[in-house]
C-alpha atoms as a PDB file:
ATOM      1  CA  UNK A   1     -85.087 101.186 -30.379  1.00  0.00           C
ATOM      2  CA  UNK A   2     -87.225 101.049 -33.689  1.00  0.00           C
ATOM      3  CA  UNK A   3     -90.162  99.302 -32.317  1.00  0.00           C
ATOM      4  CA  UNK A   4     -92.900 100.551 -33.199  1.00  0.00           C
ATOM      5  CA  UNK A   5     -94.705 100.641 -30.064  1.00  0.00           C
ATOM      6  CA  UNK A   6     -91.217 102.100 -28.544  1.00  0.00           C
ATOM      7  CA  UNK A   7     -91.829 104.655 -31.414  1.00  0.00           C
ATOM      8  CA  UNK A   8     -95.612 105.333 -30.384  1.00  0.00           C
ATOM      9  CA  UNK A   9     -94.514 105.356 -26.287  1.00  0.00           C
ATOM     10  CA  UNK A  10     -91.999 108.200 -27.334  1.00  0.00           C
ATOM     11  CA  UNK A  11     -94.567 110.151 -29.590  1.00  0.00           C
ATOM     12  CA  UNK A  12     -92.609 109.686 -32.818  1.00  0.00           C
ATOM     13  CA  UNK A  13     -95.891 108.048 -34.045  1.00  0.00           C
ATOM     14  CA  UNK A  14     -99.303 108.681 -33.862  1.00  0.00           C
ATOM     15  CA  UNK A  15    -101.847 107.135 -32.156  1.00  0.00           C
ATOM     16  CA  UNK A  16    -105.269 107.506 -30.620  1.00  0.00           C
ATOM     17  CA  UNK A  17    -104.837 106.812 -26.884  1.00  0.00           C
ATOM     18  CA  UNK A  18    -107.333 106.547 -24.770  1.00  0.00           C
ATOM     19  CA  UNK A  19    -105.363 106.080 -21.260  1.00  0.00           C
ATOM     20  CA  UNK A  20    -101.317 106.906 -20.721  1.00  0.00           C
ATOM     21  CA  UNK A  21     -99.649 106.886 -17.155  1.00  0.00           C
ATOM     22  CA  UNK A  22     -96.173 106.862 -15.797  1.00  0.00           C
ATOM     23  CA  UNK A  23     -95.727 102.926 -16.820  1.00  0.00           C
ATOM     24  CA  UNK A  24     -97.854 102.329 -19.194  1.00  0.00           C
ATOM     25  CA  UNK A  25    -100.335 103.395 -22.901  1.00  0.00           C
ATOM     26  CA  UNK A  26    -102.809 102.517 -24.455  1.00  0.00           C
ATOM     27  CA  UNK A  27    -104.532 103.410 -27.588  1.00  0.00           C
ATOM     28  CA  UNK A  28    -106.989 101.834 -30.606  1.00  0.00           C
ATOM     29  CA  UNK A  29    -105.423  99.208 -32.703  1.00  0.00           C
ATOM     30  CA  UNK A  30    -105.119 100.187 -35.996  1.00  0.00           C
ATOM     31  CA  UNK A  31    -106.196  96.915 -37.377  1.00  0.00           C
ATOM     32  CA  UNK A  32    -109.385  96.345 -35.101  1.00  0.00           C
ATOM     33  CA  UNK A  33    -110.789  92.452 -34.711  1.00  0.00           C
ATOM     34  CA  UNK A  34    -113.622  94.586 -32.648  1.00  0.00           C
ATOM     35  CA  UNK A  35    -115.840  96.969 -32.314  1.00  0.00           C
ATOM     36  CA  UNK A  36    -113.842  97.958 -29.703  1.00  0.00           C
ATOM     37  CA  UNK A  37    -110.199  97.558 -29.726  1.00  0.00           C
ATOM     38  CA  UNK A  38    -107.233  98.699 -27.862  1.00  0.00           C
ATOM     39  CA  UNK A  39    -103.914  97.868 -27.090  1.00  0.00           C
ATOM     40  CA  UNK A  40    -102.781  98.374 -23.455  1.00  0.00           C
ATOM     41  CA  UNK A  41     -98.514  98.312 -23.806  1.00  0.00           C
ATOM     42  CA  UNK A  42     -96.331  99.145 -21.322  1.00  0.00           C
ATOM     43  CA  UNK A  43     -93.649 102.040 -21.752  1.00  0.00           C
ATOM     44  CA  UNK A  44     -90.599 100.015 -20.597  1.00  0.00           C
ATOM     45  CA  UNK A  45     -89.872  98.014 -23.708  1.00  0.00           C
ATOM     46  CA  UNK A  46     -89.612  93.993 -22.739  1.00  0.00           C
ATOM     47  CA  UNK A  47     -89.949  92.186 -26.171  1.00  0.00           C
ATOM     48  CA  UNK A  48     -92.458  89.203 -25.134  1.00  0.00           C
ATOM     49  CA  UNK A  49     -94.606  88.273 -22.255  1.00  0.00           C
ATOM     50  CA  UNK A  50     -92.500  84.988 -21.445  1.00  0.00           C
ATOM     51  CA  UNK A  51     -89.308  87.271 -20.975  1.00  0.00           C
ATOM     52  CA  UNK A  52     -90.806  89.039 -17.621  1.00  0.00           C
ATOM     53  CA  UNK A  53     -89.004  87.521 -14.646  1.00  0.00           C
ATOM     54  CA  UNK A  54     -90.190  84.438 -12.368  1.00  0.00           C
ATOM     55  CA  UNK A  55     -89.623  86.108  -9.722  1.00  0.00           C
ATOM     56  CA  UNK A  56     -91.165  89.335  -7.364  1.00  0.00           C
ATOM     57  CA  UNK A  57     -90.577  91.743  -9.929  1.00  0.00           C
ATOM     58  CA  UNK A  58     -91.892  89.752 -12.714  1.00  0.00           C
ATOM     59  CA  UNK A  59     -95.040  89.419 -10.733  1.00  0.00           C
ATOM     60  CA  UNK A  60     -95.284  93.281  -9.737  1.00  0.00           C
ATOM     61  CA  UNK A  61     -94.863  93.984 -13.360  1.00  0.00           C
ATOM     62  CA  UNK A  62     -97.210  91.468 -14.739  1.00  0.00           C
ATOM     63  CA  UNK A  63     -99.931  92.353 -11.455  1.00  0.00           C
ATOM     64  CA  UNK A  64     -99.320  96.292 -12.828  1.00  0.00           C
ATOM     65  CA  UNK A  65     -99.713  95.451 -16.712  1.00  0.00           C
ATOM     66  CA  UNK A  66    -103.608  93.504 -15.575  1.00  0.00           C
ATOM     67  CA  UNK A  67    -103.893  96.524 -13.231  1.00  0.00           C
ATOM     68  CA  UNK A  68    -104.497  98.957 -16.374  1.00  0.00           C
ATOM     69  CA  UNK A  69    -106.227  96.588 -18.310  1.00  0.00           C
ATOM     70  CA  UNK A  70    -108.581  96.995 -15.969  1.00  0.00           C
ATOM     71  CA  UNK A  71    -108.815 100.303 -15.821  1.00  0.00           C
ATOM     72  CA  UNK A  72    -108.435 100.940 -19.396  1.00  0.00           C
ATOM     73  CA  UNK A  73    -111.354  99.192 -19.903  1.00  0.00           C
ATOM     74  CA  UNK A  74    -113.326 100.756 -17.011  1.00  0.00           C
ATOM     75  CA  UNK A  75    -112.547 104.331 -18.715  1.00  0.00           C
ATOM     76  CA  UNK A  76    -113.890 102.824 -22.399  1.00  0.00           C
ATOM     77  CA  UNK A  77    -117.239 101.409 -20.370  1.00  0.00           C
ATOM     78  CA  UNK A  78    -116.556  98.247 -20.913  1.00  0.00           C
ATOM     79  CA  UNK A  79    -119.055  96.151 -18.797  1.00  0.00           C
ATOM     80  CA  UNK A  80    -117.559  92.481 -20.709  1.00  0.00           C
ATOM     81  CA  UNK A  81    -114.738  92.480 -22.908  1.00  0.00           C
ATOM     82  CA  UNK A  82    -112.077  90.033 -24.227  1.00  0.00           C
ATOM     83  CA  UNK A  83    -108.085  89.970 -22.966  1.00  0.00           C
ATOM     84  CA  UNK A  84    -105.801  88.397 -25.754  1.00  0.00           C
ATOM     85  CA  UNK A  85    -101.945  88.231 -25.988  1.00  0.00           C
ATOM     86  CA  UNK A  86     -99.849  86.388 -28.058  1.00  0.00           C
ATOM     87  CA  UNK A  87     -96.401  85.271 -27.132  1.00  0.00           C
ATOM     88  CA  UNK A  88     -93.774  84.967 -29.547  1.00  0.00           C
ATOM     89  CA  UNK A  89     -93.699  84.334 -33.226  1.00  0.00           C
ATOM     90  CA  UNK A  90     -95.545  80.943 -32.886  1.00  0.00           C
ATOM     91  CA  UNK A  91     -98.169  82.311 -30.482  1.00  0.00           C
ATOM     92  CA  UNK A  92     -98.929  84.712 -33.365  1.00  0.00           C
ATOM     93  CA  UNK A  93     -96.971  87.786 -32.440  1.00  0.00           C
ATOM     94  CA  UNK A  94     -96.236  90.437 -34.737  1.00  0.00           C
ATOM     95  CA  UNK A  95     -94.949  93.125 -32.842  1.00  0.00           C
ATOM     96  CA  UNK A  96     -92.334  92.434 -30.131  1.00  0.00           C
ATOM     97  CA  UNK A  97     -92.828  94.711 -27.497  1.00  0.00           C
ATOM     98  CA  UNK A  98     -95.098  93.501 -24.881  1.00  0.00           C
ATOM     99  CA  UNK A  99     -98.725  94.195 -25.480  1.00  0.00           C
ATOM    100  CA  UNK A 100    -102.430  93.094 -24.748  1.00  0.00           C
ATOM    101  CA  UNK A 101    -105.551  93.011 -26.542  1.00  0.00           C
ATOM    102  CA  UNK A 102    -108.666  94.673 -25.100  1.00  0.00           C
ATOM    103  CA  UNK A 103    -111.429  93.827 -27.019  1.00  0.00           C
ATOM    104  CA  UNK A 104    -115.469  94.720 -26.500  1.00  0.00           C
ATOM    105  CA  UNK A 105    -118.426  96.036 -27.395  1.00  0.00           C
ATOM    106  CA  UNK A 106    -119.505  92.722 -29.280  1.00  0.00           C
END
């Protein structure tokens, strides 16, 4: 795939990460709307959050994608912060690859 986030997950692109596992990255945005902001994306592309199943292993995926934001912003010290994600073109999504805003430090 050419997706950028694809591109970033397979380390053809750069990218400040601050927390990777098996499943999923995350690193700054390059275009922050914070003083703290990251992007927590998971490596397995699926192009918008709508597209996840209704079903068991939607719900596992979705439970697993709120999982790191947690942790991801745990590990930046976050003790508030802000959880944004667009779906689709009309919810304001430029990149389609599934992805969620961490923002903080406000």
């Amino acid at each position: 795939m050419d997706c950028v986030f694809c591109r970033i997950v397979r380390g053809e692109l750069p990218a400040r990460k601050v927390y990777e596992d098996e499943a999923f990255v995350a690193f700054h945005d390059i275009r922050p709307r914070a003083p703290v902001h990251v992007l927590v994306v998971p490596k397995a592309h699926v192009a918008k959050f709508s597209d996840y199943p209704d079903d068991e292993t939607g719900e596992k995926a979705l439970g697993a994608l709120f999982r790191t934001v947690n942790r991801v912003a745990r590990a930046l010290g976050l003790e508030g912060y802000k959880v944004q994600v667009h779906v689709g073109e009309k919810g304001g999504q430029e990149v389609f690859h599934v992805h969620v805003h961490v923002m903080g430090g406000f």
